[in-house]
C-alpha atoms as a PDB file:
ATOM      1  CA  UNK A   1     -21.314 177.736  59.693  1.00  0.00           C
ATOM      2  CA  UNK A   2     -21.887 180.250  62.362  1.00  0.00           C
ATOM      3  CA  UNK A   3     -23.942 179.702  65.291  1.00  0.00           C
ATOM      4  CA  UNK A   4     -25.037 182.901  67.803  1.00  0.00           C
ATOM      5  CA  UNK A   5     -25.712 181.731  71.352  1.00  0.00           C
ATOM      6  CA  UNK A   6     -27.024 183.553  74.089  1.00  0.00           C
ATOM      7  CA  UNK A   7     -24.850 185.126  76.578  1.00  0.00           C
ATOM      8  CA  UNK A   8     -23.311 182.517  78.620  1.00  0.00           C
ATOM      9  CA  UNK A   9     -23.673 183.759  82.056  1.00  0.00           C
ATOM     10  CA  UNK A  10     -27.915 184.319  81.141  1.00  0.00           C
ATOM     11  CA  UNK A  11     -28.414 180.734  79.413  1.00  0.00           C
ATOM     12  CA  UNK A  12     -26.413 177.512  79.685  1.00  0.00           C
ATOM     13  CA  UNK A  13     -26.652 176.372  75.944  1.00  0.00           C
ATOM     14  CA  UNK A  14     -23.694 177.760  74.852  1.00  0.00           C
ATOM     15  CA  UNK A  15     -21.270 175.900  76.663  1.00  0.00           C
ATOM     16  CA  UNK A  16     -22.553 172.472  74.743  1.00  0.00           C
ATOM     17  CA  UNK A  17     -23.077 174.273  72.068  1.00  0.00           C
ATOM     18  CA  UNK A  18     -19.563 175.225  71.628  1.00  0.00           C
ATOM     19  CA  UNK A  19     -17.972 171.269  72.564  1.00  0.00           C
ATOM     20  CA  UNK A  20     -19.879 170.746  69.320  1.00  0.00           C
ATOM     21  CA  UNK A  21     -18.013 173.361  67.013  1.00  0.00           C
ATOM     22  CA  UNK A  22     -14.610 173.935  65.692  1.00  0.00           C
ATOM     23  CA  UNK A  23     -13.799 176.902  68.049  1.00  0.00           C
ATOM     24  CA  UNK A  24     -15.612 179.701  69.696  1.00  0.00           C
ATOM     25  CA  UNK A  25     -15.286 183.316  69.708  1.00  0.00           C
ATOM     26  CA  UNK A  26     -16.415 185.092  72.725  1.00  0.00           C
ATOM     27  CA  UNK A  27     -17.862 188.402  72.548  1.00  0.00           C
ATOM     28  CA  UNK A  28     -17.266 190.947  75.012  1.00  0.00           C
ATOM     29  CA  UNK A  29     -19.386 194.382  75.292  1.00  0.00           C
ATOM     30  CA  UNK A  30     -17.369 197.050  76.786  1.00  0.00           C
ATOM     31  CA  UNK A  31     -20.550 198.946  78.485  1.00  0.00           C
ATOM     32  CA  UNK A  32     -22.084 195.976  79.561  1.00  0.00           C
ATOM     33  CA  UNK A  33     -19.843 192.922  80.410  1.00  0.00           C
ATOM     34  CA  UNK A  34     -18.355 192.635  83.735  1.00  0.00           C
ATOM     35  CA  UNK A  35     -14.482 191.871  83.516  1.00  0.00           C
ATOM     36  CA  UNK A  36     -15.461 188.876  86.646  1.00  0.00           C
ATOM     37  CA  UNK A  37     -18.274 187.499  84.540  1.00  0.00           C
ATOM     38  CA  UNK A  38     -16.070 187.070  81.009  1.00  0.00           C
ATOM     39  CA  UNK A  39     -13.102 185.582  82.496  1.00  0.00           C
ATOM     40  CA  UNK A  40     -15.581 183.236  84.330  1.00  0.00           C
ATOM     41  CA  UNK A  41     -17.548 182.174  81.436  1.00  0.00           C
ATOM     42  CA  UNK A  42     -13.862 181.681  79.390  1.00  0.00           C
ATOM     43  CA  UNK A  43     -13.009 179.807  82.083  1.00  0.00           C
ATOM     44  CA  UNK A  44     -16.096 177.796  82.034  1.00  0.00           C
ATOM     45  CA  UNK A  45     -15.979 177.281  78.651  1.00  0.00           C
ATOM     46  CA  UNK A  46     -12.162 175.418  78.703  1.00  0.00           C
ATOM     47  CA  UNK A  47     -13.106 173.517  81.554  1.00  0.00           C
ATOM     48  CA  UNK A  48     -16.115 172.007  79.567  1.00  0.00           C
ATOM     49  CA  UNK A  49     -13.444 171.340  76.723  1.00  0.00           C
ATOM     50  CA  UNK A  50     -14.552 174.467  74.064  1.00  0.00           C
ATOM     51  CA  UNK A  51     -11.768 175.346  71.630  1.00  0.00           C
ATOM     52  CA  UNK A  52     -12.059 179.326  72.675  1.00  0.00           C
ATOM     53  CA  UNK A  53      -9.631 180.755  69.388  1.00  0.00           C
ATOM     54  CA  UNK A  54     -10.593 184.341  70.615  1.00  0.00           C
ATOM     55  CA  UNK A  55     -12.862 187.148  71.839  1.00  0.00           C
ATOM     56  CA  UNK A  56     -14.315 190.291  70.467  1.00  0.00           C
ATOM     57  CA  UNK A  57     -14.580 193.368  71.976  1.00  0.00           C
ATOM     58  CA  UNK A  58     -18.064 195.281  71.335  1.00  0.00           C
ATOM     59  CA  UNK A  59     -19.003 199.004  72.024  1.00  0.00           C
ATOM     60  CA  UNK A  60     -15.822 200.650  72.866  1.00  0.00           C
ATOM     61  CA  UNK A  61     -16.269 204.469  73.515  1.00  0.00           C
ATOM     62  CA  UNK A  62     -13.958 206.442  71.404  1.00  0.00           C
ATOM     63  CA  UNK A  63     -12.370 209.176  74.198  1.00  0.00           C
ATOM     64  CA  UNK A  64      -9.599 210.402  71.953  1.00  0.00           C
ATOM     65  CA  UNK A  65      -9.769 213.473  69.429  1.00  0.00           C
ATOM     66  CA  UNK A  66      -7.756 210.913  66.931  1.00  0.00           C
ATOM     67  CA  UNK A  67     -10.055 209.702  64.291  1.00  0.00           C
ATOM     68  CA  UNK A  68      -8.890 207.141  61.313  1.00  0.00           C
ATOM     69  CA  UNK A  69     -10.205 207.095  57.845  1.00  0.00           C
ATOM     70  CA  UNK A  70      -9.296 208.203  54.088  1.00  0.00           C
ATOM     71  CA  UNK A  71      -9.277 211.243  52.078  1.00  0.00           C
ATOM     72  CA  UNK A  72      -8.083 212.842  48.912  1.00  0.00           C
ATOM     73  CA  UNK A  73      -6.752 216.588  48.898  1.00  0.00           C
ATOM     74  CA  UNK A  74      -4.329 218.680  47.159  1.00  0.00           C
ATOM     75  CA  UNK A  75      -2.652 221.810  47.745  1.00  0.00           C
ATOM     76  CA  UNK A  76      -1.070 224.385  44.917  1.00  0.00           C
ATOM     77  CA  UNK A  77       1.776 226.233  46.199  1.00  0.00           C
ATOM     78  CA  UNK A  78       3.118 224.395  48.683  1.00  0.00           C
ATOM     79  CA  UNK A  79       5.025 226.630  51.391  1.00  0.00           C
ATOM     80  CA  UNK A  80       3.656 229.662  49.553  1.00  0.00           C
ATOM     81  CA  UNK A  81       2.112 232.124  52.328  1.00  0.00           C
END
């Protein structure tokens, strides 16, 4: 089971919340997350005994020209001008 929580710094549930599960992934929005306020609320959330496994990063800008995907062409000739 997955549960959602509010944003830690916002509302306190999550840090019970998370004593009660098997591990907790925090979720980080690049735009919107202070890098004070994350570590903080990790921080909080091993002090209060959470098994924090990981963190997600959300909303990351993409400032490169580099873009990743598939594709399927051919080309007849090859090194023929």
């Amino acid at each position: 089971m997955i549960i959602d929580c509010a944003p830690i710094s916002r509302v306190s549930d999550g840090v019970p919340i998370s004593n009660m599960c098997d591990g907790t992934i925090y979720v980080i929005s690049a735009k919107e997350t202070d890098k004070r306020a994350a570590r903080s609320a990790i921080e909080d959330l091993n002090r209060n005994g959470a098994h924090v496994i990981g963190t997600v990063l959300t909303k990351v800008e993409n400032t490169g020209s580099h873009k990743y995907g598939y594709g399927y062409g051919y080309r007849y000739g090859y090194g023929e001008e």
